[in-house]
PDB file of N, CA and C in Angstrom:
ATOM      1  N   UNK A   1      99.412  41.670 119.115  1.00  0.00           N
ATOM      2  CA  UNK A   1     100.324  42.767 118.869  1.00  0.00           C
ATOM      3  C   UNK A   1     101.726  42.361 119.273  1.00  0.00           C
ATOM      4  N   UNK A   2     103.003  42.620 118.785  1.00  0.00           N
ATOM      5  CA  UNK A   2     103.778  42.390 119.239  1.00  0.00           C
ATOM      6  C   UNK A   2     104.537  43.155 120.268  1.00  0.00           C
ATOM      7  N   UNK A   3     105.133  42.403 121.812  1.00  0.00           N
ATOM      8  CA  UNK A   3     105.579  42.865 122.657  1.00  0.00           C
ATOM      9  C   UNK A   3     106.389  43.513 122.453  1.00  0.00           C
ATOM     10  N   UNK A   4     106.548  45.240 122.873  1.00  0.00           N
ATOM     11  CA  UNK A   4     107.714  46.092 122.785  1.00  0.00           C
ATOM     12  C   UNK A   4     107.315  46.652 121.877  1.00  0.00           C
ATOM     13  N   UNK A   5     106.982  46.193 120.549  1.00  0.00           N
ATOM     14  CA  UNK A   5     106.997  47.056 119.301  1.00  0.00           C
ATOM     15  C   UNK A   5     106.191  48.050 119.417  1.00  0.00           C
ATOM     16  N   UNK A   6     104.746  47.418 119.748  1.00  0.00           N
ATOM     17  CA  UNK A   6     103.799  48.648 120.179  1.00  0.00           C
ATOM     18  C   UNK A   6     103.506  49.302 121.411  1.00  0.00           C
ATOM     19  N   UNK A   7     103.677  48.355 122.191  1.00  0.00           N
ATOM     20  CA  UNK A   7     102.787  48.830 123.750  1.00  0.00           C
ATOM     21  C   UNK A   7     104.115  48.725 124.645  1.00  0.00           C
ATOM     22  N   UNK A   8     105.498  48.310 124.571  1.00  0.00           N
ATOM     23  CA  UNK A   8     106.106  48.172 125.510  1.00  0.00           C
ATOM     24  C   UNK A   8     106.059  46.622 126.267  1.00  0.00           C
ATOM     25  N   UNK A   9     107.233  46.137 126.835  1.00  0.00           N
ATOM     26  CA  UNK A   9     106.651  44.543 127.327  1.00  0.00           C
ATOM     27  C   UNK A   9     105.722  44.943 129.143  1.00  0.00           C
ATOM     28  N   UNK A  10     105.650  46.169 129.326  1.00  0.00           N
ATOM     29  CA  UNK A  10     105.102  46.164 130.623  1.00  0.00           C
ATOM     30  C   UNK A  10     103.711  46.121 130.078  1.00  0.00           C
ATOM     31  N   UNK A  11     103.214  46.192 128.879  1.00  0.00           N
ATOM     32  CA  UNK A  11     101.654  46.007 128.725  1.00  0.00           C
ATOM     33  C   UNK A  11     101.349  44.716 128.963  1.00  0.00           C
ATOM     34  N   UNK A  12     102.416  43.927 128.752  1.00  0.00           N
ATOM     35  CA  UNK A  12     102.136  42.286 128.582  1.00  0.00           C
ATOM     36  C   UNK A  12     102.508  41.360 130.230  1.00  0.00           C
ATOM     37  N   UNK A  13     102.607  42.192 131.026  1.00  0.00           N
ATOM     38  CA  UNK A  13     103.447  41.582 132.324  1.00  0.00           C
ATOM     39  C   UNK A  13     102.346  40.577 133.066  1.00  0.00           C
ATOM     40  N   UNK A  14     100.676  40.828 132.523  1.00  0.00           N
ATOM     41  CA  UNK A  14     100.074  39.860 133.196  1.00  0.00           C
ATOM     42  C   UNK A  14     100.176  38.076 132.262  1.00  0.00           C
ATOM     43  N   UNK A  15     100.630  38.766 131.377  1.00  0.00           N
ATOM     44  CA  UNK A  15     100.926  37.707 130.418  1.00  0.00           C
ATOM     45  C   UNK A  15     101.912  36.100 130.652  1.00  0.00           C
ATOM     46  N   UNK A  16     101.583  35.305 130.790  1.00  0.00           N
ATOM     47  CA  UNK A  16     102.847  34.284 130.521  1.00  0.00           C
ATOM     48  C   UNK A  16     104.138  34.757 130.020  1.00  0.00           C
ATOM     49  N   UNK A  17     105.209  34.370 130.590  1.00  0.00           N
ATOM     50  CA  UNK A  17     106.520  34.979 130.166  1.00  0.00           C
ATOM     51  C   UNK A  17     107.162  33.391 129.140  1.00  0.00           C
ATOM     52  N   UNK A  18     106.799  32.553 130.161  1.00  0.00           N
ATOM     53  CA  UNK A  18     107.512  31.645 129.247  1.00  0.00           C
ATOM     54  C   UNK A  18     106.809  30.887 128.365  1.00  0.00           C
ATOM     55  N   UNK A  19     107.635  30.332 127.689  1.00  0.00           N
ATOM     56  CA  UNK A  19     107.102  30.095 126.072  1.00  0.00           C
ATOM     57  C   UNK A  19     106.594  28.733 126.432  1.00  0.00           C
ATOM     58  N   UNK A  20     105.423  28.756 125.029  1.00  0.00           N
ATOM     59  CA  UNK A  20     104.095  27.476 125.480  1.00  0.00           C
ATOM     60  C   UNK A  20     104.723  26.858 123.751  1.00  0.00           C
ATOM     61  N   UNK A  21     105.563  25.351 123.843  1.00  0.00           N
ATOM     62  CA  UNK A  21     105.355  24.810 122.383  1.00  0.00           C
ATOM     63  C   UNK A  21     104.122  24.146 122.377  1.00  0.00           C
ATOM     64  N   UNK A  22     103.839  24.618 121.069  1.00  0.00           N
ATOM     65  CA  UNK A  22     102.517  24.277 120.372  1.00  0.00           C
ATOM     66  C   UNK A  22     102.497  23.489 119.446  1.00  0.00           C
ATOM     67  N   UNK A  23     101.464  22.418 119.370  1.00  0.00           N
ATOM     68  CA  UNK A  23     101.584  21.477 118.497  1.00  0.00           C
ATOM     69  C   UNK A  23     100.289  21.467 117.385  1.00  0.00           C
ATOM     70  N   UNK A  24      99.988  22.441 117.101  1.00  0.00           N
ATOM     71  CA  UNK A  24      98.609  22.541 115.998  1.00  0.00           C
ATOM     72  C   UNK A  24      99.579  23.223 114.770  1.00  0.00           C
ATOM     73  N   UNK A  25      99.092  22.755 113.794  1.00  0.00           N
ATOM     74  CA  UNK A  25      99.284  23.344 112.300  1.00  0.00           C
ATOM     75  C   UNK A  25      98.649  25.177 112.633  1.00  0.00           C
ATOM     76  N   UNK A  26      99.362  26.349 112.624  1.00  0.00           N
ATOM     77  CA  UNK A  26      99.145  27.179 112.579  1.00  0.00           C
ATOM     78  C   UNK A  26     100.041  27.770 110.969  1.00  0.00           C
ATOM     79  N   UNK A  27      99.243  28.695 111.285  1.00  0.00           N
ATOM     80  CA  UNK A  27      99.320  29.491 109.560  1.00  0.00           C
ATOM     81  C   UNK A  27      99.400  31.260 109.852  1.00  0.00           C
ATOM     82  N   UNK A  28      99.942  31.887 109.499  1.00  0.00           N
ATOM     83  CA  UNK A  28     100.097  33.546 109.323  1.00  0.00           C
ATOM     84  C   UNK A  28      99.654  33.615 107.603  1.00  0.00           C
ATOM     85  N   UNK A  29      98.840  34.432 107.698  1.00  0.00           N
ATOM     86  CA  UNK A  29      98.323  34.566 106.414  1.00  0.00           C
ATOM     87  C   UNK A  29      97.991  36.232 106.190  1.00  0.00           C
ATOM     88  N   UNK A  30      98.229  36.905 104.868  1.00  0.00           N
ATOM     89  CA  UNK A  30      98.316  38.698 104.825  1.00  0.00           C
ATOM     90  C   UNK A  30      97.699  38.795 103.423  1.00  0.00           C
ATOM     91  N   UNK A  31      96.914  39.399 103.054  1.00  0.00           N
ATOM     92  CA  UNK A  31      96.346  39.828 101.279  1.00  0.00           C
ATOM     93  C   UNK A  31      96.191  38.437 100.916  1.00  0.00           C
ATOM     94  N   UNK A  32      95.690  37.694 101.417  1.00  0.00           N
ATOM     95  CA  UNK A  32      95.230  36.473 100.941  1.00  0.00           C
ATOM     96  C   UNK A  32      96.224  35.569 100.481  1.00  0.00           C
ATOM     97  N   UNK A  33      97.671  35.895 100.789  1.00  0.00           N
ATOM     98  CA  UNK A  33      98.891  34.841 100.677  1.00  0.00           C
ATOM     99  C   UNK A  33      99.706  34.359 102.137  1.00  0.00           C
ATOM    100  N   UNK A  34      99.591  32.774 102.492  1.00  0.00           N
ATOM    101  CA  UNK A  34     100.046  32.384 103.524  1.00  0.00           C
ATOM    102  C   UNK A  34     101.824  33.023 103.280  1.00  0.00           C
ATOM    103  N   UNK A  35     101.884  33.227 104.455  1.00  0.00           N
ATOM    104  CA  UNK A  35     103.181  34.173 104.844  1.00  0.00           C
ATOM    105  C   UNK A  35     104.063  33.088 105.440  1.00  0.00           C
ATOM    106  N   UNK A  36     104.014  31.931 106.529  1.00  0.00           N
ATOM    107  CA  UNK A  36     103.908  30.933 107.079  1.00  0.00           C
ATOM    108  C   UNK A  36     103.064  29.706 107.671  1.00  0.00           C
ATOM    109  N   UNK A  37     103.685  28.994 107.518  1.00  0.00           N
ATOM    110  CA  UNK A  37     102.791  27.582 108.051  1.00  0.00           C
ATOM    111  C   UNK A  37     103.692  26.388 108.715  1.00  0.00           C
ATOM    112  N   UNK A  38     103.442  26.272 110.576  1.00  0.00           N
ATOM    113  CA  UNK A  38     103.985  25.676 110.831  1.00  0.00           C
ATOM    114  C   UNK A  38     103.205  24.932 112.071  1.00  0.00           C
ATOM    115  N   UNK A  39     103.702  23.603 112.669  1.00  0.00           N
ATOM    116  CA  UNK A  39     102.977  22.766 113.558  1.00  0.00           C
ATOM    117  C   UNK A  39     103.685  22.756 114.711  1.00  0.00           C
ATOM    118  N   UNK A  40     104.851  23.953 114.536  1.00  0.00           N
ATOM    119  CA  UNK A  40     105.955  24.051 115.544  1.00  0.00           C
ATOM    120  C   UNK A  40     106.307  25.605 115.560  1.00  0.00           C
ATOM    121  N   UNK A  41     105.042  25.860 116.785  1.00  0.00           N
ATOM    122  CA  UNK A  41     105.150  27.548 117.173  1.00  0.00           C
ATOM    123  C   UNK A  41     105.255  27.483 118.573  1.00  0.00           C
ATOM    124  N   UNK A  42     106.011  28.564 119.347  1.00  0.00           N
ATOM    125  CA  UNK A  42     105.994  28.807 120.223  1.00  0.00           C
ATOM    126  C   UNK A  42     105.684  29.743 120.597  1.00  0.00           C
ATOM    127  N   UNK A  43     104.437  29.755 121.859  1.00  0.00           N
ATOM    128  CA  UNK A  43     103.641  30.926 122.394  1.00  0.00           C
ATOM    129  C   UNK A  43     104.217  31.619 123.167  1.00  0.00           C
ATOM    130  N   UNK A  44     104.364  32.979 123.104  1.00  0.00           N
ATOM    131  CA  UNK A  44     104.913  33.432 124.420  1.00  0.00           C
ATOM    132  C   UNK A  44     103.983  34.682 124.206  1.00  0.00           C
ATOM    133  N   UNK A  45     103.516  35.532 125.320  1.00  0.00           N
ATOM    134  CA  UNK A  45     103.307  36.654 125.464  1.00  0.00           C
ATOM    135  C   UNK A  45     101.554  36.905 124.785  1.00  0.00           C
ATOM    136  N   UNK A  46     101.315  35.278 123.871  1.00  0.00           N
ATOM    137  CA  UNK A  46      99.818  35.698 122.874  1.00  0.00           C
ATOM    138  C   UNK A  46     100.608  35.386 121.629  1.00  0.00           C
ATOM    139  N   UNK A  47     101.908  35.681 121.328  1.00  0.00           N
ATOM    140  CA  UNK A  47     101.973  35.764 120.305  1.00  0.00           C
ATOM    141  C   UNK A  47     102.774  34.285 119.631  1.00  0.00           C
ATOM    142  N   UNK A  48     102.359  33.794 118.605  1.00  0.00           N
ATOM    143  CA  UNK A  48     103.141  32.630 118.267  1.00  0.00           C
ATOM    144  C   UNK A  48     104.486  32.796 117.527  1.00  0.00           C
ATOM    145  N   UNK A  49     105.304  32.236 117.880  1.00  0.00           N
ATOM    146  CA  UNK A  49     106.417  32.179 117.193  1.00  0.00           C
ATOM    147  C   UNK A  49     106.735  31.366 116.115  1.00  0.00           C
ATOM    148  N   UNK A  50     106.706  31.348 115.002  1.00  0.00           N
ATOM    149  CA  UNK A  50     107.291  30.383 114.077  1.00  0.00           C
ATOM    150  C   UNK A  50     108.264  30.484 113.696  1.00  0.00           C
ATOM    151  N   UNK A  51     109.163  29.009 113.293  1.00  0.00           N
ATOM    152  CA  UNK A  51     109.994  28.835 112.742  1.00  0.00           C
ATOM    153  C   UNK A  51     110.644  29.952 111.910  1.00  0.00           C
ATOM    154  N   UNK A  52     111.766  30.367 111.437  1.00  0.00           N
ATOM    155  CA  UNK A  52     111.998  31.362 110.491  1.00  0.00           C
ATOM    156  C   UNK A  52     112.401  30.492 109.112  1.00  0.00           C
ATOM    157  N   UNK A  53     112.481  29.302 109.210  1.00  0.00           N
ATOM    158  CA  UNK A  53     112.163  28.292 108.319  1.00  0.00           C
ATOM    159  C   UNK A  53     111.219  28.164 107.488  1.00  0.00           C
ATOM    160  N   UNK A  54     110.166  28.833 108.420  1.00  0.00           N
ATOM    161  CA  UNK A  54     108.456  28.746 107.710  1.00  0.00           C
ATOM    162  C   UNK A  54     108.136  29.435 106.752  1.00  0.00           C
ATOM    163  N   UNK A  55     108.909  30.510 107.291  1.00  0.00           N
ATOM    164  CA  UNK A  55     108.907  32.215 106.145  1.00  0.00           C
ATOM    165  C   UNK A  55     109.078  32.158 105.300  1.00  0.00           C
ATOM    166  N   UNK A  56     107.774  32.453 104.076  1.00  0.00           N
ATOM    167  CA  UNK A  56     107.786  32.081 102.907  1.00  0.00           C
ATOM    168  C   UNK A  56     108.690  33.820 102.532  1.00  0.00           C
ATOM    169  N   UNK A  57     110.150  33.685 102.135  1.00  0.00           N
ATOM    170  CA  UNK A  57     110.832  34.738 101.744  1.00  0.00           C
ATOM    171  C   UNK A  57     110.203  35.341 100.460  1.00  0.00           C
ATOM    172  N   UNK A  58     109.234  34.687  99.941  1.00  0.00           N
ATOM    173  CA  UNK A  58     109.347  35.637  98.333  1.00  0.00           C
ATOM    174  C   UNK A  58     108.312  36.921  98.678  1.00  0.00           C
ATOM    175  N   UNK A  59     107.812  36.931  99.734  1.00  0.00           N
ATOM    176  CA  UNK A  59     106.986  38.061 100.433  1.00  0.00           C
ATOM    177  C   UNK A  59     107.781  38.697 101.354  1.00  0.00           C
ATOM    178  N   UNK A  60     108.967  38.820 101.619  1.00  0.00           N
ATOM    179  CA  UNK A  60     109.530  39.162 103.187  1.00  0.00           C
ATOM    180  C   UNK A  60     110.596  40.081 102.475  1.00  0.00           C
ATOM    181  N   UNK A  61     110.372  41.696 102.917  1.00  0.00           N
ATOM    182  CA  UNK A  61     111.770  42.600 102.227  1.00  0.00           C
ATOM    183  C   UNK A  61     112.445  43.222 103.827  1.00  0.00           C
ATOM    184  N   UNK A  62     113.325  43.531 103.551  1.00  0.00           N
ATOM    185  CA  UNK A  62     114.399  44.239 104.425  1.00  0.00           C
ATOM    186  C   UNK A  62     113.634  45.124 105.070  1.00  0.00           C
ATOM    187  N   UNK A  63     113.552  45.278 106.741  1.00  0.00           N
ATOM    188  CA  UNK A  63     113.598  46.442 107.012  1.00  0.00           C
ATOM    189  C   UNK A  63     114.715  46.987 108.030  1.00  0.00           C
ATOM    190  N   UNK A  64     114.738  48.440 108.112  1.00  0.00           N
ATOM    191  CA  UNK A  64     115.925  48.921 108.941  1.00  0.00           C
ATOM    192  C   UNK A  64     115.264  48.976 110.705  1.00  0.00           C
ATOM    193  N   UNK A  65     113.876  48.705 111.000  1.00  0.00           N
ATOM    194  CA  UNK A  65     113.775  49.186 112.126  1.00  0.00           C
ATOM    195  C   UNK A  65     114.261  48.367 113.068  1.00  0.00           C
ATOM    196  N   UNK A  66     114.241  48.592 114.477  1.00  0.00           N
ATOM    197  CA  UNK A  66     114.593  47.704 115.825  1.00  0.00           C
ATOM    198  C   UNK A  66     113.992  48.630 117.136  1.00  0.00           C
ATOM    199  N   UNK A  67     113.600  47.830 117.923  1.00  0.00           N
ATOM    200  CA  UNK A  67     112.817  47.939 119.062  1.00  0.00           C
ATOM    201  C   UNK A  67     113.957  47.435 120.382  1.00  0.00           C
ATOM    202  N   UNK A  68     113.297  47.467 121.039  1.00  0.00           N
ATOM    203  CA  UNK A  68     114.179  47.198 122.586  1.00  0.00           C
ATOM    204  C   UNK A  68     112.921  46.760 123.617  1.00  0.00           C
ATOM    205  N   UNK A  69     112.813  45.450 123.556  1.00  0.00           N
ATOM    206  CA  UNK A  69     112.545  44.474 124.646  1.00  0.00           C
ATOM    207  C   UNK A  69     113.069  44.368 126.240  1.00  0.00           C
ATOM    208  N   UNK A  70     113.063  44.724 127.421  1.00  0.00           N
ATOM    209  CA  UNK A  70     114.043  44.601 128.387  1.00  0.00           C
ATOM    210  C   UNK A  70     114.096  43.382 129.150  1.00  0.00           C
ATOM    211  N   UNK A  71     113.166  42.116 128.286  1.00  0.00           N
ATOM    212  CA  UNK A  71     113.462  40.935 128.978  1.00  0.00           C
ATOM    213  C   UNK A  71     113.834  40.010 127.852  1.00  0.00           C
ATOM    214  N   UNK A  72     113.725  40.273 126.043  1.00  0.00           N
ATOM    215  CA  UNK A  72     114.041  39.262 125.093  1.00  0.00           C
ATOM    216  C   UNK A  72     115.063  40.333 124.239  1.00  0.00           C
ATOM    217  N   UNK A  73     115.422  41.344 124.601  1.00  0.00           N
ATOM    218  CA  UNK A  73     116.403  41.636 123.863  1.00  0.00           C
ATOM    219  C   UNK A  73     115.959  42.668 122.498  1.00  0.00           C
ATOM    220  N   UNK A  74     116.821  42.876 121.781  1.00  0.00           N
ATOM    221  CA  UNK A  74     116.806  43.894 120.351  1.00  0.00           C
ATOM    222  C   UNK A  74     116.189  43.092 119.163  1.00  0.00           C
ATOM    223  N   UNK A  75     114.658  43.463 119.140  1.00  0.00           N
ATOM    224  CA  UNK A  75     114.018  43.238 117.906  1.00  0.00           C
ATOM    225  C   UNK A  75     113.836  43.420 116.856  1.00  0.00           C
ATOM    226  N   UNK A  76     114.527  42.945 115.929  1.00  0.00           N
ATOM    227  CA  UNK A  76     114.703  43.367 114.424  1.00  0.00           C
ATOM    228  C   UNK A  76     113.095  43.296 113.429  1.00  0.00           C
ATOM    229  N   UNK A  77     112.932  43.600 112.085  1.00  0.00           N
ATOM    230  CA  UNK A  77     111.585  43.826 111.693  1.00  0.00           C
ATOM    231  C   UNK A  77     112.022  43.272 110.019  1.00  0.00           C
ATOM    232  N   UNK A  78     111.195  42.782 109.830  1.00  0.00           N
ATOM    233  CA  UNK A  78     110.850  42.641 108.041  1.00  0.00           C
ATOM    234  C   UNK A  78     109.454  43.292 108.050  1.00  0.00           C
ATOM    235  N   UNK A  79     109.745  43.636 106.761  1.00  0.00           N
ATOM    236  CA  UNK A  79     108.263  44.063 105.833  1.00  0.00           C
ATOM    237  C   UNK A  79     107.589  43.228 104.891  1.00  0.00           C
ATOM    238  N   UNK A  80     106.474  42.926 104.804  1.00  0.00           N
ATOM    239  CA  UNK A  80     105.796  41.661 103.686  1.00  0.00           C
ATOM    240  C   UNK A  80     105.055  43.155 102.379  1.00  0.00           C
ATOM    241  N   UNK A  81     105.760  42.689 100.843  1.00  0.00           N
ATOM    242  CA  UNK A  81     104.917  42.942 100.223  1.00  0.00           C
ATOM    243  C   UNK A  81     104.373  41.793  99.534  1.00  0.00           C
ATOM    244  N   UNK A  82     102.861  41.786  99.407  1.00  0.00           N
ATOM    245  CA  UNK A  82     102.348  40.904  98.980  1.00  0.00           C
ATOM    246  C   UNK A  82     101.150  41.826  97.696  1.00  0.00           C
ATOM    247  N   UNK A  83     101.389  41.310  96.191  1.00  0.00           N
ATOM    248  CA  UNK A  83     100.188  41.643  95.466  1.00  0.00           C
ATOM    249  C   UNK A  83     100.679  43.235  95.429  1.00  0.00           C
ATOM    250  N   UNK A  84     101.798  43.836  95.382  1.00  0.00           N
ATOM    251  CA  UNK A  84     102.118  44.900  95.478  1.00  0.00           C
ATOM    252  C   UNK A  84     102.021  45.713  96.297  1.00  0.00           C
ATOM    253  N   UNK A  85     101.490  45.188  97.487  1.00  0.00           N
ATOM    254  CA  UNK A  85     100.851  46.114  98.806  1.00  0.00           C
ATOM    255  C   UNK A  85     101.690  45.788  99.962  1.00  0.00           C
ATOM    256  N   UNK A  86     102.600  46.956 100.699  1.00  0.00           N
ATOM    257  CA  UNK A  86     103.480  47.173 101.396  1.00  0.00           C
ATOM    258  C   UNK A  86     103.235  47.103 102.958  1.00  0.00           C
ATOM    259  N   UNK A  87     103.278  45.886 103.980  1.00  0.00           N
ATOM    260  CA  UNK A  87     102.800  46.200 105.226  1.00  0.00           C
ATOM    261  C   UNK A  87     104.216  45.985 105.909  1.00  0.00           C
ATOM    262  N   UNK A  88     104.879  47.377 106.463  1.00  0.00           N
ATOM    263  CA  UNK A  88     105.898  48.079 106.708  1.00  0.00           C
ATOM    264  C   UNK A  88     106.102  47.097 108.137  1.00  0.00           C
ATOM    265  N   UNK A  89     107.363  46.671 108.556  1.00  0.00           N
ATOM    266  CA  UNK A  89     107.749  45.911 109.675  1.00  0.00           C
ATOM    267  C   UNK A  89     106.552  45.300 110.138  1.00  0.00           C
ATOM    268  N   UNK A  90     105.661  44.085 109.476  1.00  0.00           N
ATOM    269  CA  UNK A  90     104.540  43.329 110.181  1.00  0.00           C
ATOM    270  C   UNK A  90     105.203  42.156 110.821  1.00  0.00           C
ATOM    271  N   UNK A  91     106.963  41.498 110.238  1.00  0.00           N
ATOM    272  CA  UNK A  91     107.257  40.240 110.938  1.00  0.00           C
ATOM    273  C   UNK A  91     108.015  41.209 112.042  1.00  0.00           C
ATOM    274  N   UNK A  92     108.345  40.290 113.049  1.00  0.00           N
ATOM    275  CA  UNK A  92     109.400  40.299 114.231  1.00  0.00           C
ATOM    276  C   UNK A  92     110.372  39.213 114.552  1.00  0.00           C
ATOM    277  N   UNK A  93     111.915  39.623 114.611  1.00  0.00           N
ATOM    278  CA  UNK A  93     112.270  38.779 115.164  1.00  0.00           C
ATOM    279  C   UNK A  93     113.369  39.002 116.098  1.00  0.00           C
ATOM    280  N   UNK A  94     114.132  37.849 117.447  1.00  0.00           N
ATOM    281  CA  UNK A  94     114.892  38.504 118.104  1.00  0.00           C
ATOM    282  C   UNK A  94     116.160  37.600 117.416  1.00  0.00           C
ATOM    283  N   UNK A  95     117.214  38.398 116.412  1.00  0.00           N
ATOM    284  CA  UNK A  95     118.440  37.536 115.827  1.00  0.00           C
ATOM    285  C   UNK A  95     119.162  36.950 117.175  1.00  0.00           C
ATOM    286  N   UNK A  96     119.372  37.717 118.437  1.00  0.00           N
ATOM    287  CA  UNK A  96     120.262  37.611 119.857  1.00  0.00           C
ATOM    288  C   UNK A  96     119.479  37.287 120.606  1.00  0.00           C
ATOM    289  N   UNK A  97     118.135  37.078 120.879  1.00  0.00           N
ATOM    290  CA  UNK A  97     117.827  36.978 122.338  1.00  0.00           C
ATOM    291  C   UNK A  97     118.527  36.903 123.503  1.00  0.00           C
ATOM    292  N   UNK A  98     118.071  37.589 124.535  1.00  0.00           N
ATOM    293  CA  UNK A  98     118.824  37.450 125.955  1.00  0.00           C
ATOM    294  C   UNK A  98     118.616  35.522 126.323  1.00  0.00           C
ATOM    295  N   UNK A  99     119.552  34.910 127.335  1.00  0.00           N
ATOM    296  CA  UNK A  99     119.172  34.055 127.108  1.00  0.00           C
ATOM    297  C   UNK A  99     117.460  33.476 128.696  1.00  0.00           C
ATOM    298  N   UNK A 100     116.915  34.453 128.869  1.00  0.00           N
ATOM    299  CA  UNK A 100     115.597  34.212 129.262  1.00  0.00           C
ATOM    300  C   UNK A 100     114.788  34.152 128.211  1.00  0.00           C
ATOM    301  N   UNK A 101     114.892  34.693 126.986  1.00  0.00           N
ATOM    302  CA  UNK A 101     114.116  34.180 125.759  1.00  0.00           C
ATOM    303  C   UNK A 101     114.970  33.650 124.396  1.00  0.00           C
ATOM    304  N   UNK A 102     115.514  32.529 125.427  1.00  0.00           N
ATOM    305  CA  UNK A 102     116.143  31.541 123.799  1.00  0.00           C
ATOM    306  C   UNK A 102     114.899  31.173 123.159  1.00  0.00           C
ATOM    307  N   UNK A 103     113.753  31.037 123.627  1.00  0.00           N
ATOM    308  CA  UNK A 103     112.548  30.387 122.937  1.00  0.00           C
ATOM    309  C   UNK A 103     112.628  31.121 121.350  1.00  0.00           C
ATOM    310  N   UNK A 104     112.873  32.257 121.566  1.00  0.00           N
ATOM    311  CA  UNK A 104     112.469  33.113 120.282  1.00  0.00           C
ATOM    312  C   UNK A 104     113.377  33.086 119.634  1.00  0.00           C
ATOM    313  N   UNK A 105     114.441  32.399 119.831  1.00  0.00           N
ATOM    314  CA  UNK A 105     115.859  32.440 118.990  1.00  0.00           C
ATOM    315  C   UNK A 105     115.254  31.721 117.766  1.00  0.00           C
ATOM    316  N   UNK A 106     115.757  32.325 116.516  1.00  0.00           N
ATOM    317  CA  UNK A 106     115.392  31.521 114.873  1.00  0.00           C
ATOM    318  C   UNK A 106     114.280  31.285 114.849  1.00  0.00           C
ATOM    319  N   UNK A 107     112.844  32.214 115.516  1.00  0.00           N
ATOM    320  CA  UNK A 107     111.732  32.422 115.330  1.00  0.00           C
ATOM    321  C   UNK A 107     111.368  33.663 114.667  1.00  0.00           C
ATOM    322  N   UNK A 108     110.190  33.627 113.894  1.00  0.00           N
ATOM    323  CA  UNK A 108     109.511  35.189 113.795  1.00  0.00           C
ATOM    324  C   UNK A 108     108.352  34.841 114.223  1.00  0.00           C
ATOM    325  N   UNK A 109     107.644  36.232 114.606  1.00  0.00           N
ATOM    326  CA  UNK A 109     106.299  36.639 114.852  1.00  0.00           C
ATOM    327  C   UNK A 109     105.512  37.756 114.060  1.00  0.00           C
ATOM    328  N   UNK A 110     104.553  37.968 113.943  1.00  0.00           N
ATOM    329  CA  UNK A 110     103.344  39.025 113.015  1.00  0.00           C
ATOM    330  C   UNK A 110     102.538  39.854 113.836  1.00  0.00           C
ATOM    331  N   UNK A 111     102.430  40.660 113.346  1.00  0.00           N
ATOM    332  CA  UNK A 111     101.637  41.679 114.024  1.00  0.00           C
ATOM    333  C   UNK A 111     100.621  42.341 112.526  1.00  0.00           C
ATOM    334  N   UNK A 112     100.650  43.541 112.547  1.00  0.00           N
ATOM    335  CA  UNK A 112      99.917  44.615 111.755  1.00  0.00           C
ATOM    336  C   UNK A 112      98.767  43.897 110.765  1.00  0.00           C
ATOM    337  N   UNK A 113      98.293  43.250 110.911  1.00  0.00           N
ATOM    338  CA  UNK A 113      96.963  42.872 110.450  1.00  0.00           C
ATOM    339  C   UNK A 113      97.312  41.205 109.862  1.00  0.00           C
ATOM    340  N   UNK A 114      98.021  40.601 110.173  1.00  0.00           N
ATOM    341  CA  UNK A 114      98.707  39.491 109.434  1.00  0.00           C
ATOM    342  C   UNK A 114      97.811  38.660 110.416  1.00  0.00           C
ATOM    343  N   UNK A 115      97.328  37.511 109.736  1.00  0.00           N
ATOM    344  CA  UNK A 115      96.327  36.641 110.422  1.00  0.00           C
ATOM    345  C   UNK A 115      97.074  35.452 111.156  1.00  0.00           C
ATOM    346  N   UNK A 116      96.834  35.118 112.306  1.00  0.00           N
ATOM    347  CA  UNK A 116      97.972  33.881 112.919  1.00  0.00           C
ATOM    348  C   UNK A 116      96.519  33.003 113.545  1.00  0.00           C
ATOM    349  N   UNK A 117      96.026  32.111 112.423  1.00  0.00           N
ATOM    350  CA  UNK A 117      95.248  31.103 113.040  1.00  0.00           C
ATOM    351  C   UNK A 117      95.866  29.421 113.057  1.00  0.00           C
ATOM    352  N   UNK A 118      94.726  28.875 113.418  1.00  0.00           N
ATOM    353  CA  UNK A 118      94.977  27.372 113.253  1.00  0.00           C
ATOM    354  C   UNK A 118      93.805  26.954 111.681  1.00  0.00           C
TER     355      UNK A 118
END
């Protein structure tokens, strides 16, 4: 789930704060179309971060929402439609991070049913 968006970052406080780079081919995958694929994610919190490089844009539309993090800062949101089917702010990303989470700078992350395996 992503920190803040749903639960607040105090759900995550037993969690690792700082970010784990990862070196496995990981993949985000939604309606049966990879969303991203990268061998350069960074873990923080459970959740992997990928590249915003990775982001396959022809699935990724605008959204207006934002969240408030009180240790990575103001989280902005995209929406993936894929196959015509609308999953409303599933990416995350922080455009500013504070700088205790530069890790997440020019990263996104997935939440709402979007698959993040290896």
């Amino acid at each position: 789930m992503g920190c803040c968006a749903a639960f607040g970052c105090e759900a995550h406080r037993t969690l690792p704060v700082v970010g784990q780079l990862m070196e496995i081919r990981m993949k985000a995958t939604w309606n049966g179309v990879t969303i991203a694929e990268s061998d350069d994610t960074v873990l923080v919190e459970g959740n992997h971060y990928f590249p915003a490089s990775s982001l396959n844009r022809d699935y990724v539309t605008f959204s207006n929402n934002h969240t408030v993090c009180p240790w990575k800062g103001t989280a902005s949101y995209y929406s993936l439609l894929v196959n015509g089917e609308l999953n409303p702010e599933a990416v995350w990303y922080y455009p500013d991070p504070k700088p205790e989470a530069e890790m997440v700078k020019d990263r996104v992350a997935f939440w709402k049913g979007v698959k993040v395996e290896a």
